[in-house]
Protein backbone atom coordinates (compact mmCIF):
# COMPACT_ATOMS: atom_id res chain seq x y z
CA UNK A 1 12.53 32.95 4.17
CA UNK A 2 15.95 32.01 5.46
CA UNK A 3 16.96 29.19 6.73
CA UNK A 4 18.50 28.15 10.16
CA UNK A 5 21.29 25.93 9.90
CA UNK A 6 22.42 25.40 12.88
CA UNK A 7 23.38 21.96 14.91
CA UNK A 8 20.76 22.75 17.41
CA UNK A 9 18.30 22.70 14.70
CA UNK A 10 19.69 19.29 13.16
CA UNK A 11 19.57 17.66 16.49
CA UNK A 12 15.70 19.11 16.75
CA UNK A 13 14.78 17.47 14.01
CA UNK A 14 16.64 14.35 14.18
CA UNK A 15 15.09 13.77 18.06
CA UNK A 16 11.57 15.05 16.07
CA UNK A 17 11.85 12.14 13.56
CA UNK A 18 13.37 9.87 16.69
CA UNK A 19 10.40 10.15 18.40
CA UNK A 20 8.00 9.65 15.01
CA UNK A 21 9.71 6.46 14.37
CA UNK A 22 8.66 5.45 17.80
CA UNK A 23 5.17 6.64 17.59
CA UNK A 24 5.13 4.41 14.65
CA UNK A 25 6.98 0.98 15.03
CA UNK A 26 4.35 -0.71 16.97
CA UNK A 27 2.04 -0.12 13.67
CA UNK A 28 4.63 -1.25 11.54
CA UNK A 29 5.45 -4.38 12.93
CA UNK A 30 2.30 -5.50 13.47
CA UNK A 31 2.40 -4.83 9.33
CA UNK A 32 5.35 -7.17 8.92
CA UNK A 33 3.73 -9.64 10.95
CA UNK A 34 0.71 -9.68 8.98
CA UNK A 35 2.59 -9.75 5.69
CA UNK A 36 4.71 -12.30 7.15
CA UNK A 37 1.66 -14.47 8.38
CA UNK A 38 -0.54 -14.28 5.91
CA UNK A 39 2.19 -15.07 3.27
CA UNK A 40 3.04 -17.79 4.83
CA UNK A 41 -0.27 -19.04 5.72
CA UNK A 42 -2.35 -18.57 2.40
CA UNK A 43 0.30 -17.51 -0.19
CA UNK A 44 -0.88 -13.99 -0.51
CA UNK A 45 -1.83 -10.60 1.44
CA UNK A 46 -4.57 -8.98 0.05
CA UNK A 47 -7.23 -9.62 2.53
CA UNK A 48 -10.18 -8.77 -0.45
CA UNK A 49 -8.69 -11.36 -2.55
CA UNK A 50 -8.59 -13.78 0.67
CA UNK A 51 -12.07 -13.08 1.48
CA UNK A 52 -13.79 -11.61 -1.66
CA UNK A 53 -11.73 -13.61 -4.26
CA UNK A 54 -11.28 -9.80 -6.46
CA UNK A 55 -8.51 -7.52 -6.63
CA UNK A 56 -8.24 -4.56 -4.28
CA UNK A 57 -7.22 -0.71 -5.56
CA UNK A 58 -4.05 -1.68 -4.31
CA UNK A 59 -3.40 -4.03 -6.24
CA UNK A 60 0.03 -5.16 -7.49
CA UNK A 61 1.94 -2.61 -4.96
CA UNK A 62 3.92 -5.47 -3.24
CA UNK A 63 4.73 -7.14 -6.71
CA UNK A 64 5.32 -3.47 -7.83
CA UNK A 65 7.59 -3.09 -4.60
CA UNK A 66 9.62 -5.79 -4.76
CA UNK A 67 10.10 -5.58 -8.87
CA UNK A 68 11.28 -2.24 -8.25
CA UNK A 69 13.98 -3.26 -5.73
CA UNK A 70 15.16 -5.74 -8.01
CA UNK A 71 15.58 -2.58 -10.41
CA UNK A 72 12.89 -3.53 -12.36
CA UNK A 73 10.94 -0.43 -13.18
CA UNK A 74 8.58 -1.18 -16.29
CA UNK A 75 7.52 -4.10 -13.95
CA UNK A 76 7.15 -2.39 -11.65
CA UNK A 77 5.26 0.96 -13.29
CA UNK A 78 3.04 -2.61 -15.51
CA UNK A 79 2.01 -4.25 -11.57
CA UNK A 80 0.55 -0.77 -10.04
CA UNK A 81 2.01 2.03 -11.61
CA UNK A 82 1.11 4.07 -8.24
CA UNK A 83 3.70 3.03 -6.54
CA UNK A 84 6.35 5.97 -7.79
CA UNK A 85 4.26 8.86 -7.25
CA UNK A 86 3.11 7.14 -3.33
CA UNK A 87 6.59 6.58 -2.81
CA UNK A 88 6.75 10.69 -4.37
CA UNK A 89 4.73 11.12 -1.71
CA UNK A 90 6.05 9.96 1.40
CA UNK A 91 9.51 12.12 -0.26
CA UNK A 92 7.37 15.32 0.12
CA UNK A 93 5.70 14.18 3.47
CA UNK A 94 8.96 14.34 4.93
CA UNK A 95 10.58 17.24 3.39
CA UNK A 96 6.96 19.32 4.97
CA UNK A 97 6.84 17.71 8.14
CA UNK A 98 10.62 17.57 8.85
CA UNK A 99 12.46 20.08 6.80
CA UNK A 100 10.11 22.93 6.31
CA UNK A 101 8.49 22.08 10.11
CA UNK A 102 4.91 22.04 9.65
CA UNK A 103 1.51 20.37 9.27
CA UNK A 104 1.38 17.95 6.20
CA UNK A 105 -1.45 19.73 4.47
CA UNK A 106 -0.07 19.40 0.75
CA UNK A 107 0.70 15.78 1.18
CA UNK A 108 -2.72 15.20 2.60
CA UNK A 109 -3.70 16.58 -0.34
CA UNK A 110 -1.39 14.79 -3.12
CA UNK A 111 -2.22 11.57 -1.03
CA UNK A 112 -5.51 11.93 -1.52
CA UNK A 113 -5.55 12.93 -5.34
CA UNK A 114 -3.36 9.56 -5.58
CA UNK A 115 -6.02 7.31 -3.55
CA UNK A 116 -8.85 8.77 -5.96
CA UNK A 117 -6.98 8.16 -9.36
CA UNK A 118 -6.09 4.78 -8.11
CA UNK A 119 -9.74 4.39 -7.56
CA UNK A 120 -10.28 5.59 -11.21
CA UNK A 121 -7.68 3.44 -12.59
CA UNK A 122 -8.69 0.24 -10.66
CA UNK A 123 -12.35 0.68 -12.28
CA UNK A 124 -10.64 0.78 -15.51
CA UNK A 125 -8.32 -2.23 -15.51
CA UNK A 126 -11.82 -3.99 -13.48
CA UNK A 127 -13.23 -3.32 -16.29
CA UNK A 128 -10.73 -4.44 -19.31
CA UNK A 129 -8.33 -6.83 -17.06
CA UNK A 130 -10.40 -8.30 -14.69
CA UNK A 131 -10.60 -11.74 -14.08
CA UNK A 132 -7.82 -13.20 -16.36
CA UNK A 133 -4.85 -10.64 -16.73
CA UNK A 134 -2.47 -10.14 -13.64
CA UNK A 135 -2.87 -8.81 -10.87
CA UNK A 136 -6.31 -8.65 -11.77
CA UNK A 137 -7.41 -12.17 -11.21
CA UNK A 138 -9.82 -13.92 -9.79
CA UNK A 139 -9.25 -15.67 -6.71
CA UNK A 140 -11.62 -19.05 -6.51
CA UNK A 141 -10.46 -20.47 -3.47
CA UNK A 142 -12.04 -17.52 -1.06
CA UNK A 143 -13.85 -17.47 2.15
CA UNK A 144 -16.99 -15.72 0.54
CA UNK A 145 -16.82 -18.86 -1.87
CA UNK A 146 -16.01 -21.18 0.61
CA UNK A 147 -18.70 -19.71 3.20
CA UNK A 148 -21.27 -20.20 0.08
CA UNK A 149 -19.62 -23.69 -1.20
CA UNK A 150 -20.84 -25.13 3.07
CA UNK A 151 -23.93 -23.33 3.05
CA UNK A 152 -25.17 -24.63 -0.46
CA UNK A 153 -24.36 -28.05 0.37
CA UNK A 154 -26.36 -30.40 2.11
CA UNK A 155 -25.98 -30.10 5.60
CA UNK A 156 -24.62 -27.08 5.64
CA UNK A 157 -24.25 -24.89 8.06
């Protein structure tokens, strides 16, 4: 298959991924604002550890994030060590959807092999980590607890 490069195909793409961005920035702010609000408001962001008091499968990808931008890969890869191969991901979402020009089928599919061994792998470090070794700890101070702490006491709700 050979492949056009000319500027009209650049700018094609560019206004493609233009308008993407668009489509998208209402859902990512309203991301930063929740990060930003619930940070600020209860210390964390994982709204099953805020309600539920447990870990999510998720678990450990902002630590993992951030440690990684400080260049800290083995903390990263020891927080969630899903975080390279999502990140692998978005890489090939855009190299099928922008480059080659066409529905995202293969990262739909390594996306979705991803969310089911992250599935796996949070059942196994529930099972060995879970409640006392980071970021598999228990949260105490939840709303489920808190919701039960009111209702058991006398005069509850």
């Amino acid at each position: 298959m050979k492949m056009n490069h000319s500027p009209i195909l650049y700018k094609k793409r560019i206004k493609h991924l233009i308008s993407d961005v668009r489509h998208c920035l209402p859902g990512i702010l309203l991301c930063a604002l929740f990060l930003s609000v619930m940070t600020a408001a209860a210390g964390k962001v994982c709204p099953a550890r805020l309600l539920l008091g447990i870990p999510c499968p998720g678990c450990g990808l902002t630590r993992a994030t951030v440690l990684l931008l400080k260049g800290d890969i083995h903390g990263s890869l020891l927080c969630n060590p899903f975080l390279l191969p999502l990140l692998a991901g978005g890489v090939l979402f855009l190299y099928e959807h922008y480059v080659l020009e066409r529905k995202a089928r293969l990262f739909s599919v390594y996306i979705a092999v991803c969310i089911f061994l992250m599935v796996v792998f949070y059942i196994i470090r529930m099972k060995y980590w879970f409640p006392d070794r980071p970021p598999m700890i228990y949260e105490p101070h939840n709303l489920l607890h808190l919701l039960f702490t009111v209702l058991k006491s006398p005069g509850g709700l």
